[in-house]
ModelCIF file with pLDDT and N, C-alpha, C, O atoms, coordinates in Angstrom:
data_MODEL
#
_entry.id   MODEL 
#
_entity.id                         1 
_entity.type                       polymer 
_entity.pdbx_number_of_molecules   1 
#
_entity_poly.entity_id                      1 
_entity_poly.type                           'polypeptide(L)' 
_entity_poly.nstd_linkage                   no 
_entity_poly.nstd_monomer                   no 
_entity_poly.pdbx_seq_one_letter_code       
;(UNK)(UNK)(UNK)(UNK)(UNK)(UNK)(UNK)(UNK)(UNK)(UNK)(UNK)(UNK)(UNK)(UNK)(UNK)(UNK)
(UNK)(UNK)(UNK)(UNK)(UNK)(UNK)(UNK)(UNK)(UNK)(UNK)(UNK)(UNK)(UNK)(UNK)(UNK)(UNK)
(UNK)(UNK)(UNK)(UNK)(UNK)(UNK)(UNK)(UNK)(UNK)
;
_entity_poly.pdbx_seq_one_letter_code_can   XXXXXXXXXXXXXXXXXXXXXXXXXXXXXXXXXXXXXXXXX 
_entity_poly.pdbx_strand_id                 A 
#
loop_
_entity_poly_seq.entity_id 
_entity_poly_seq.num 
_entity_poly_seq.mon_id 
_entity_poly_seq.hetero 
1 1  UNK n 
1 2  UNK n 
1 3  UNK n 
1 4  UNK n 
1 5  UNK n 
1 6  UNK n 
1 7  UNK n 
1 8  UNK n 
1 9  UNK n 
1 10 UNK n 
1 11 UNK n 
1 12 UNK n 
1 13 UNK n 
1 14 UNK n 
1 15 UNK n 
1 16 UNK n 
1 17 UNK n 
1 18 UNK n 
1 19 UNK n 
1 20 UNK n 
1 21 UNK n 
1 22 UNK n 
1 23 UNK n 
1 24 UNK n 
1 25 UNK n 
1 26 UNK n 
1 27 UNK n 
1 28 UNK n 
1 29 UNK n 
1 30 UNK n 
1 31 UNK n 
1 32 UNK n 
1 33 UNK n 
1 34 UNK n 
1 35 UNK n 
1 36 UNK n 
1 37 UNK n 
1 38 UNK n 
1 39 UNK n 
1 40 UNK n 
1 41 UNK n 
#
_struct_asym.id          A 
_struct_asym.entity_id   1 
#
loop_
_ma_qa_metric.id 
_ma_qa_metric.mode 
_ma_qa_metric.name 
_ma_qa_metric.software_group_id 
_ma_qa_metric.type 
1 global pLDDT . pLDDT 
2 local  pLDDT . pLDDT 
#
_ma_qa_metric_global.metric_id      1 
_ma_qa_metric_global.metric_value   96.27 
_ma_qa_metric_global.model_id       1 
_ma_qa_metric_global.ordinal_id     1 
#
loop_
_ma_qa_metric_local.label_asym_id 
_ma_qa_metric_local.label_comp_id 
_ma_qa_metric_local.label_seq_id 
_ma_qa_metric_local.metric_id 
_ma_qa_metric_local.metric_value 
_ma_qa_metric_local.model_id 
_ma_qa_metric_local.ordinal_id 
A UNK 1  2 85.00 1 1  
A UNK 2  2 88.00 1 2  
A UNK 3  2 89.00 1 3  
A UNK 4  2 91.00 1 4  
A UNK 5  2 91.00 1 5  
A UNK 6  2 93.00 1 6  
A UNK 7  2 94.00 1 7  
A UNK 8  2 95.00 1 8  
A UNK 9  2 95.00 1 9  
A UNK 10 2 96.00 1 10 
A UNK 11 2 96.00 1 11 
A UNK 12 2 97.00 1 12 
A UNK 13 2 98.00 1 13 
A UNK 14 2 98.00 1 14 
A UNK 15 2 98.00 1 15 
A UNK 16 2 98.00 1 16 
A UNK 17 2 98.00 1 17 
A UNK 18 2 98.00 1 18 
A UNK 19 2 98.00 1 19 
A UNK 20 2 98.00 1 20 
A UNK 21 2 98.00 1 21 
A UNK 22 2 98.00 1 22 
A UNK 23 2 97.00 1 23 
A UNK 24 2 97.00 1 24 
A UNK 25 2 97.00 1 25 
A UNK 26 2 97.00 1 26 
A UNK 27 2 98.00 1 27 
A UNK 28 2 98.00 1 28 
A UNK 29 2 98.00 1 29 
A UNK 30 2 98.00 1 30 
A UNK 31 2 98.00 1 31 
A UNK 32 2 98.00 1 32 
A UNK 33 2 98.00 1 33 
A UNK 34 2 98.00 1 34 
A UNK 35 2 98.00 1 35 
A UNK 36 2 98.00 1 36 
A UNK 37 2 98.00 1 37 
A UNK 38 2 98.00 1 38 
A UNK 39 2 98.00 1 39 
A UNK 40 2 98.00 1 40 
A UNK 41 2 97.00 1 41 
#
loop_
_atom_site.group_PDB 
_atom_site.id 
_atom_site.type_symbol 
_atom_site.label_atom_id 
_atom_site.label_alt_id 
_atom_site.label_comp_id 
_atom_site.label_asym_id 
_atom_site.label_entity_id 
_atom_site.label_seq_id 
_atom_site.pdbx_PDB_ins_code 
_atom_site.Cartn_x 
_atom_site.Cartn_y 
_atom_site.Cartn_z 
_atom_site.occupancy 
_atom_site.B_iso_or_equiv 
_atom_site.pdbx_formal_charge 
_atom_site.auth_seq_id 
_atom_site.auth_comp_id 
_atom_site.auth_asym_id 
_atom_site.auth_atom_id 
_atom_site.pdbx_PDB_model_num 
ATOM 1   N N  . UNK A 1 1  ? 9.376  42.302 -12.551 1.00 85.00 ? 1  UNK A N  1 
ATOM 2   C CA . UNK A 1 1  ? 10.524 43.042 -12.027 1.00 85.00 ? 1  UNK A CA 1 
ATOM 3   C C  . UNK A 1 1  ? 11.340 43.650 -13.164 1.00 85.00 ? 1  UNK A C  1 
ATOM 4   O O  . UNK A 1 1  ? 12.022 44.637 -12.886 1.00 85.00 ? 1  UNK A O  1 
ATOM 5   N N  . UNK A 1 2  ? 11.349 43.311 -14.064 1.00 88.00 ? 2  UNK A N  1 
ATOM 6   C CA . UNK A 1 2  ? 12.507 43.436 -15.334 1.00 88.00 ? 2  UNK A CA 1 
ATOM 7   C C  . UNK A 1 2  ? 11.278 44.212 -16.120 1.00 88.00 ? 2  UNK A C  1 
ATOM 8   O O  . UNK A 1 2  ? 11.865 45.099 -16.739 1.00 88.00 ? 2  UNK A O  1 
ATOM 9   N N  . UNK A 1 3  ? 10.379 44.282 -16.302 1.00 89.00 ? 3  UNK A N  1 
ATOM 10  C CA . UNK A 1 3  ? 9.463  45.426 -16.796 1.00 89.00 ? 3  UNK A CA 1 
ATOM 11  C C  . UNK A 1 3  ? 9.904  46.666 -16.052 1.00 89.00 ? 3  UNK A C  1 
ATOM 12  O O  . UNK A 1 3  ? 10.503 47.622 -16.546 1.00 89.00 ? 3  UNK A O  1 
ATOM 13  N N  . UNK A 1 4  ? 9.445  46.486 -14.541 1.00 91.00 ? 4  UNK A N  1 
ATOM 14  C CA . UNK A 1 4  ? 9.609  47.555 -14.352 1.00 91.00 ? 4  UNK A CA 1 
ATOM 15  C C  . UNK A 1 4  ? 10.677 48.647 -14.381 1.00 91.00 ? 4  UNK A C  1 
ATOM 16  O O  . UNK A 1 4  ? 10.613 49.871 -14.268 1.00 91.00 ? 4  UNK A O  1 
ATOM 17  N N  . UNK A 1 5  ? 11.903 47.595 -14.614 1.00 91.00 ? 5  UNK A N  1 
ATOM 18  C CA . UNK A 1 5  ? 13.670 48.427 -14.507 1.00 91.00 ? 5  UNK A CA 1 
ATOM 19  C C  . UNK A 1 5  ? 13.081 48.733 -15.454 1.00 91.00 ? 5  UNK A C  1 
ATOM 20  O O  . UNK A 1 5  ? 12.104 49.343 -15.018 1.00 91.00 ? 5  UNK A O  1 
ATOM 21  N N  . UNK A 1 6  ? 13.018 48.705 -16.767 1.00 93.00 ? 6  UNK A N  1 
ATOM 22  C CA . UNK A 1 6  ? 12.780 48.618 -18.124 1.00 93.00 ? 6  UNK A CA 1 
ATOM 23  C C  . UNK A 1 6  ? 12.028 50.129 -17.857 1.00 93.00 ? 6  UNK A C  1 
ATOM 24  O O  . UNK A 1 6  ? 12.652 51.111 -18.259 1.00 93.00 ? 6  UNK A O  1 
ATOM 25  N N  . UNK A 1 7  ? 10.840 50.328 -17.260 1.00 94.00 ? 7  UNK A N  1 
ATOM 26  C CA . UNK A 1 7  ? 10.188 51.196 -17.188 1.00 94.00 ? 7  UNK A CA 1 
ATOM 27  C C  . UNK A 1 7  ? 10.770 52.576 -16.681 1.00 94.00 ? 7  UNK A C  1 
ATOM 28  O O  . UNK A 1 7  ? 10.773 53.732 -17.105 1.00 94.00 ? 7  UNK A O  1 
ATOM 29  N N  . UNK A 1 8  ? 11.289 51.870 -15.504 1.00 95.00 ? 8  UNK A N  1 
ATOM 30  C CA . UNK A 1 8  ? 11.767 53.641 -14.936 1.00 95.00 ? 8  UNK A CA 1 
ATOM 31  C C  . UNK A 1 8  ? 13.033 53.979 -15.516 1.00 95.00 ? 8  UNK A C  1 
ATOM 32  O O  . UNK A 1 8  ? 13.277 55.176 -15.362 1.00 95.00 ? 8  UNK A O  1 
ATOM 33  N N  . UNK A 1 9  ? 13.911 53.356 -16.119 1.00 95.00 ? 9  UNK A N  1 
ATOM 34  C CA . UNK A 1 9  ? 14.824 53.477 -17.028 1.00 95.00 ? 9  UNK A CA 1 
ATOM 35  C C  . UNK A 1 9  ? 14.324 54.563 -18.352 1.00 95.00 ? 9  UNK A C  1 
ATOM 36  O O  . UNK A 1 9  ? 14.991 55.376 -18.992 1.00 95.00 ? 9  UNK A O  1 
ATOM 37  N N  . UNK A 1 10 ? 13.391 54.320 -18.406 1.00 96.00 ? 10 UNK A N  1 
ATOM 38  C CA . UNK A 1 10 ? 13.105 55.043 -19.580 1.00 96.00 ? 10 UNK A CA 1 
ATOM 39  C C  . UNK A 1 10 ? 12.460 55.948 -19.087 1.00 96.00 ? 10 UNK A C  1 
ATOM 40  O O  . UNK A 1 10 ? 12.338 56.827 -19.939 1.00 96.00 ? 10 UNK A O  1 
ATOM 41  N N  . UNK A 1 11 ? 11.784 56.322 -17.801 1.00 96.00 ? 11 UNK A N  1 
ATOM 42  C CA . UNK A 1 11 ? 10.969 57.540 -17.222 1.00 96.00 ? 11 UNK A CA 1 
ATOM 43  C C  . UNK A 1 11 ? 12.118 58.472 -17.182 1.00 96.00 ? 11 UNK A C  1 
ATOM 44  O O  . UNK A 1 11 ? 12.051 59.590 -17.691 1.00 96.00 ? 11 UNK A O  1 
ATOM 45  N N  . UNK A 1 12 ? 13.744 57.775 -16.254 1.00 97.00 ? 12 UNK A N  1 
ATOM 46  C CA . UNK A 1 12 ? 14.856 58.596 -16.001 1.00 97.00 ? 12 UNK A CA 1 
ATOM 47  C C  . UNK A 1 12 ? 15.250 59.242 -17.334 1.00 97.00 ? 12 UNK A C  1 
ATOM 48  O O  . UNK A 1 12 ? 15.303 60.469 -17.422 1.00 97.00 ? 12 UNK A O  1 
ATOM 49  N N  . UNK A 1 13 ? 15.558 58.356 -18.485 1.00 98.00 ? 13 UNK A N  1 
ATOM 50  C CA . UNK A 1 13 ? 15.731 58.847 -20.030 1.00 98.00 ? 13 UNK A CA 1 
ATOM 51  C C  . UNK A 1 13 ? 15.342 60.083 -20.157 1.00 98.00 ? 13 UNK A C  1 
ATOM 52  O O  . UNK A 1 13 ? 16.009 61.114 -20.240 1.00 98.00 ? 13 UNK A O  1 
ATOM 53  N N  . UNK A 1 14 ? 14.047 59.884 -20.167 1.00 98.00 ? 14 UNK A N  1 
ATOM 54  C CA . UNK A 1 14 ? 12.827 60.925 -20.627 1.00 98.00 ? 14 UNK A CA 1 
ATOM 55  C C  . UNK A 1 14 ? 13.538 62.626 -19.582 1.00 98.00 ? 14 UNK A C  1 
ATOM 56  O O  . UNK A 1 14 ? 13.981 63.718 -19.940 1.00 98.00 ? 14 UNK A O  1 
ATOM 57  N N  . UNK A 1 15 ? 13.302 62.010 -18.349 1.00 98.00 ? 15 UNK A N  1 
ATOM 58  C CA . UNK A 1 15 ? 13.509 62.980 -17.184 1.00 98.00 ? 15 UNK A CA 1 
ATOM 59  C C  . UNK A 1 15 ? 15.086 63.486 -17.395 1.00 98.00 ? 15 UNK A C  1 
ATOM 60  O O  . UNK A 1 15 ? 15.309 64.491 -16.720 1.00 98.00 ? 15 UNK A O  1 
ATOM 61  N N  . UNK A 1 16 ? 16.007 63.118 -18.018 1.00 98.00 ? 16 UNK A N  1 
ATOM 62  C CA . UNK A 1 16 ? 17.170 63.637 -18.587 1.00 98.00 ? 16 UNK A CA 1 
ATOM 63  C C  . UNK A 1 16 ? 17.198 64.436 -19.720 1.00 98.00 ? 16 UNK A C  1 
ATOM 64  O O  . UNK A 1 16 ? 17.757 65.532 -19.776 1.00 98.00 ? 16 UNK A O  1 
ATOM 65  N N  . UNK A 1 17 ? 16.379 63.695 -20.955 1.00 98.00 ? 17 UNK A N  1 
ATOM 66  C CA . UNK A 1 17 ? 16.379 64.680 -21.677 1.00 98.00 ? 17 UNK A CA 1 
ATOM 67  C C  . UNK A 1 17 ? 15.418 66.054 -21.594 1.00 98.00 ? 17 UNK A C  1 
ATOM 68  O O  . UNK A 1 17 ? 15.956 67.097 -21.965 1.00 98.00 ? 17 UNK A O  1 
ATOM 69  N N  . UNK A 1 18 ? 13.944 66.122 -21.101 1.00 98.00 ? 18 UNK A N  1 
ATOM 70  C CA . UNK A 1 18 ? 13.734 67.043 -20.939 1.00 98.00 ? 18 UNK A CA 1 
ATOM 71  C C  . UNK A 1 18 ? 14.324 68.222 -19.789 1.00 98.00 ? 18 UNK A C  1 
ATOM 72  O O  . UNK A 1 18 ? 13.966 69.390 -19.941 1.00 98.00 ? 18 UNK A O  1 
ATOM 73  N N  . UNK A 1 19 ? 15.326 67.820 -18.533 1.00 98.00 ? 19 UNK A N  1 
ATOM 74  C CA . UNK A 1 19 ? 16.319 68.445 -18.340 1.00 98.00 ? 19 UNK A CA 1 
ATOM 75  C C  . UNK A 1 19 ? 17.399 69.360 -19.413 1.00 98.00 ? 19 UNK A C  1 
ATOM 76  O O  . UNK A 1 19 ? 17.721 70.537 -19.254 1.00 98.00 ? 19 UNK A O  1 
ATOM 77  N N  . UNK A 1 20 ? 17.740 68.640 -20.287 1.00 98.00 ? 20 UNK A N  1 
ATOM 78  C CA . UNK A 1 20 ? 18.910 68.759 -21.162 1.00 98.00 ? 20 UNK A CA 1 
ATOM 79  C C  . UNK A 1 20 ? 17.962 70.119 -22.083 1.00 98.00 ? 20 UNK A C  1 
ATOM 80  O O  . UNK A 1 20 ? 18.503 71.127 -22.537 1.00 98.00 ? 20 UNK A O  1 
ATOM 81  N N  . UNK A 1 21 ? 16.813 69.871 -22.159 1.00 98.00 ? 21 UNK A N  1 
ATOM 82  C CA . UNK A 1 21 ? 15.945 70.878 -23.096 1.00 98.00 ? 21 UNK A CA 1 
ATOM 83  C C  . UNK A 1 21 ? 15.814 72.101 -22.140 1.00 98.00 ? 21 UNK A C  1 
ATOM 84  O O  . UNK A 1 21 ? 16.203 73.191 -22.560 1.00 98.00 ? 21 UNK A O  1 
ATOM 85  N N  . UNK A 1 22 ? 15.326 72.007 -20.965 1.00 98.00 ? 22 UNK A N  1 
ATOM 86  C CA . UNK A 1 22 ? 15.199 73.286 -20.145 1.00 98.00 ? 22 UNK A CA 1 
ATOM 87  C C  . UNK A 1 22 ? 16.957 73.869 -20.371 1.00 98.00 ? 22 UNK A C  1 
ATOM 88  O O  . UNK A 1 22 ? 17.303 74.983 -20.765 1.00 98.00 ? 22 UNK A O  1 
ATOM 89  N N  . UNK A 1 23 ? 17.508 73.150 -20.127 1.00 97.00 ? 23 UNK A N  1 
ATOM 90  C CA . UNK A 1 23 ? 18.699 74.010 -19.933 1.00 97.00 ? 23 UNK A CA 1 
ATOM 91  C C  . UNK A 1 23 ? 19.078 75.215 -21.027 1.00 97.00 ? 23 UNK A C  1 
ATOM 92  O O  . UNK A 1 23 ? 19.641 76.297 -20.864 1.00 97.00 ? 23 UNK A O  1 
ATOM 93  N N  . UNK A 1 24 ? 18.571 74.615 -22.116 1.00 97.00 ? 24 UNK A N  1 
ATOM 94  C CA . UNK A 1 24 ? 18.803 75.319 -23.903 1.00 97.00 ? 24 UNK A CA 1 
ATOM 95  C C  . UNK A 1 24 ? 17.473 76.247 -23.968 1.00 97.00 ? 24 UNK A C  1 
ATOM 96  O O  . UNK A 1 24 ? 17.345 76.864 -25.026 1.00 97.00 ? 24 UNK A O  1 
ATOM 97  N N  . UNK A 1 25 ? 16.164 76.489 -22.699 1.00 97.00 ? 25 UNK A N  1 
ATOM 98  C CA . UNK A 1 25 ? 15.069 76.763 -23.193 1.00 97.00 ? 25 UNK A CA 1 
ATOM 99  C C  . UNK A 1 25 ? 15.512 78.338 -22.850 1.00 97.00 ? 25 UNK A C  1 
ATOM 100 O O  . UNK A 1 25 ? 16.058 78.481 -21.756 1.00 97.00 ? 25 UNK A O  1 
ATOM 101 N N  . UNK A 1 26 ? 15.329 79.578 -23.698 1.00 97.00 ? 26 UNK A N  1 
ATOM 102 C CA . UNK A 1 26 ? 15.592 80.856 -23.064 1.00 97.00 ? 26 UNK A CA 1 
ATOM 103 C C  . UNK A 1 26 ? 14.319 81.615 -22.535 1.00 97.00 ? 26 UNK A C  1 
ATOM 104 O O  . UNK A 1 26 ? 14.504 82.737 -22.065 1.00 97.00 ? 26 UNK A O  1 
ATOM 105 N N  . UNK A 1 27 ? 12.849 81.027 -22.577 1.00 98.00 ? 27 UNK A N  1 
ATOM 106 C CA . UNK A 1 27 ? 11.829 81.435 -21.719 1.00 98.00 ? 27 UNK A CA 1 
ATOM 107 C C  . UNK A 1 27 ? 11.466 80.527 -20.541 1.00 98.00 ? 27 UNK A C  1 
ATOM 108 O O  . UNK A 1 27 ? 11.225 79.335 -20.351 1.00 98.00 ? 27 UNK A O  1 
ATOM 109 N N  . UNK A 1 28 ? 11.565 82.004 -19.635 1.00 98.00 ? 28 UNK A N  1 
ATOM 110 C CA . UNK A 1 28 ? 11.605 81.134 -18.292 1.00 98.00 ? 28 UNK A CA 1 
ATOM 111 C C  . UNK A 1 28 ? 10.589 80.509 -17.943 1.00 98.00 ? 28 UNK A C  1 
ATOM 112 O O  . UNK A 1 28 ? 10.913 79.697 -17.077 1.00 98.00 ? 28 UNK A O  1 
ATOM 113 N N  . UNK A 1 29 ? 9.107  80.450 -18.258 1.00 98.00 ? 29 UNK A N  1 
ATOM 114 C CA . UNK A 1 29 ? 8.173  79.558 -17.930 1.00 98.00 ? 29 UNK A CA 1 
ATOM 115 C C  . UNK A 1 29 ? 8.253  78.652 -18.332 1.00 98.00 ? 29 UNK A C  1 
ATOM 116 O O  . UNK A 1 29 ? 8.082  77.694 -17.579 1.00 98.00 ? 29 UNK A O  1 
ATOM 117 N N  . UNK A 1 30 ? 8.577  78.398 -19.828 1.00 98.00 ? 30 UNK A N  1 
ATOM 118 C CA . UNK A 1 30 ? 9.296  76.869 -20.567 1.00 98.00 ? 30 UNK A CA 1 
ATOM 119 C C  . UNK A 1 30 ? 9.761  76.198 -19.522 1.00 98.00 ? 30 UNK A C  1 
ATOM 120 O O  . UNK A 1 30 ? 9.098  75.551 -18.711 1.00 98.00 ? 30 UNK A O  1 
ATOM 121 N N  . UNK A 1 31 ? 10.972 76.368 -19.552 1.00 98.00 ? 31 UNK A N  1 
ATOM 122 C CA . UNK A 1 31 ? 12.597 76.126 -18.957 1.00 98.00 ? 31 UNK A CA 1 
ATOM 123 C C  . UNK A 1 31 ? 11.531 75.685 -17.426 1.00 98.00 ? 31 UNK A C  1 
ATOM 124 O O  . UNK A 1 31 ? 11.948 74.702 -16.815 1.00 98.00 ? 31 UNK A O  1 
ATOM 125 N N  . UNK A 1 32 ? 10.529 76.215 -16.975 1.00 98.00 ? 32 UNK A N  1 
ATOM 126 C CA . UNK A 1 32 ? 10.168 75.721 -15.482 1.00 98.00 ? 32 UNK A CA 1 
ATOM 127 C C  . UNK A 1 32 ? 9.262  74.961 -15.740 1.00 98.00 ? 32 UNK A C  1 
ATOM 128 O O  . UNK A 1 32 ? 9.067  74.223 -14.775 1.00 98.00 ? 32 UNK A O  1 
ATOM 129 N N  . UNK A 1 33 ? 8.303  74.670 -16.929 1.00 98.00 ? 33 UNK A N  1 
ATOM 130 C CA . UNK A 1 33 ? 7.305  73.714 -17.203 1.00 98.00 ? 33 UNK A CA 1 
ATOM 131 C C  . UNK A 1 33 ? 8.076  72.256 -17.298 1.00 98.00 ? 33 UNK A C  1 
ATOM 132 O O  . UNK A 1 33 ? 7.881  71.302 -16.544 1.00 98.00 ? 33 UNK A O  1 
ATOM 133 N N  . UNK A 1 34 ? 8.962  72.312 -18.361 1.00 98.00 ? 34 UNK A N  1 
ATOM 134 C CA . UNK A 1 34 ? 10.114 71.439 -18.608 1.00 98.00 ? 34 UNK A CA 1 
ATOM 135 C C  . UNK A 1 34 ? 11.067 70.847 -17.232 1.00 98.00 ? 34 UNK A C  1 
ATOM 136 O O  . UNK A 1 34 ? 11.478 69.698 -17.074 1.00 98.00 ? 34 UNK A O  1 
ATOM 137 N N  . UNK A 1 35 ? 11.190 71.616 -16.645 1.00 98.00 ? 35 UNK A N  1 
ATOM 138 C CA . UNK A 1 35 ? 12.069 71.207 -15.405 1.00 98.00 ? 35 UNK A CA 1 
ATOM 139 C C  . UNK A 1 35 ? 11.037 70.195 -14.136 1.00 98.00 ? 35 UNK A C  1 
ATOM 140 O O  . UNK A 1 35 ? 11.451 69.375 -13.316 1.00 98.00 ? 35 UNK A O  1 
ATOM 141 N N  . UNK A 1 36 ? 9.561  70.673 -14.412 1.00 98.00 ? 36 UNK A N  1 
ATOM 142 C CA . UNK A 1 36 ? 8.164  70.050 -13.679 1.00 98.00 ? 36 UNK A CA 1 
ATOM 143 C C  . UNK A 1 36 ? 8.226  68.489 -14.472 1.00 98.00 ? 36 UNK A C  1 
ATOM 144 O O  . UNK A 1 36 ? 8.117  67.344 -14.033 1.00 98.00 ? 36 UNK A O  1 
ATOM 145 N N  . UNK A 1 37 ? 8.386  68.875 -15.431 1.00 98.00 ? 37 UNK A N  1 
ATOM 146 C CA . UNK A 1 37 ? 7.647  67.520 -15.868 1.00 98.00 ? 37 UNK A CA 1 
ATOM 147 C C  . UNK A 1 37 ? 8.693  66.377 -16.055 1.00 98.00 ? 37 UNK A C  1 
ATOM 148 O O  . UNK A 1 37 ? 8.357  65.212 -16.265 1.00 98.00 ? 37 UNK A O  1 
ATOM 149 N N  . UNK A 1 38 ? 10.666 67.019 -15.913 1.00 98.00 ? 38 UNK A N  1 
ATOM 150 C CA . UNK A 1 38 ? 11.391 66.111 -15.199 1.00 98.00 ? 38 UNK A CA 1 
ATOM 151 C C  . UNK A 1 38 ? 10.838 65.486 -13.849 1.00 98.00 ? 38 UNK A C  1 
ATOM 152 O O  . UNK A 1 38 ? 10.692 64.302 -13.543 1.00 98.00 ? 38 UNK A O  1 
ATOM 153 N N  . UNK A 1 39 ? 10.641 66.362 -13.311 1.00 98.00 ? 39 UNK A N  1 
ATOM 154 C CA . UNK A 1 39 ? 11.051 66.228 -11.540 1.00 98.00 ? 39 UNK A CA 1 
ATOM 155 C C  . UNK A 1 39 ? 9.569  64.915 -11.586 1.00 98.00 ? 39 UNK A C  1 
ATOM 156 O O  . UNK A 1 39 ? 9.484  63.991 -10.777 1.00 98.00 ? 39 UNK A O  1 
ATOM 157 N N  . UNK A 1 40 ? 8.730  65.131 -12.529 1.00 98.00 ? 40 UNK A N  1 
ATOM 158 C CA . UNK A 1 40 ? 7.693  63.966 -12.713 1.00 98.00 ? 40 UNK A CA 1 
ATOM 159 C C  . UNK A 1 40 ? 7.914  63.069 -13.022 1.00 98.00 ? 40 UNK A C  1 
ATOM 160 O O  . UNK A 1 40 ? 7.486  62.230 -12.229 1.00 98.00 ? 40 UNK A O  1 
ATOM 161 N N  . UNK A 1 41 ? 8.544  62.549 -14.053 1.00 97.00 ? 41 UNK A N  1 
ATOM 162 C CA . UNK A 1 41 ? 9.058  61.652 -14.638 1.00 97.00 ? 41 UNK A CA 1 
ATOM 163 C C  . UNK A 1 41 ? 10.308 60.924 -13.979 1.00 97.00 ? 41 UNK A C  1 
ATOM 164 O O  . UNK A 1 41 ? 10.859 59.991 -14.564 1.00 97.00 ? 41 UNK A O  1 
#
């Protein structure tokens, strides 16, 4: 159980910062590859 908080804690991390990167990305396929592989994570 405590692995797994551990785990998606750090998927959400991940899924925040590559948010935080689309936002700064100025090509729009980036910025939508980046925003995919939040919504994955």
């Amino acid at each position: 159980t405590t692995a797994s908080r551990h785990r998606a804690a750090s998927y959400r991390e991940r899924a925040m910062l590559l948010s935080e990167l689309a936002d700064s990305e100025p090509i729009a396929k980036r910025r939508a590859q980046l925003l995919d592989l939040a919504e994955q994570y």
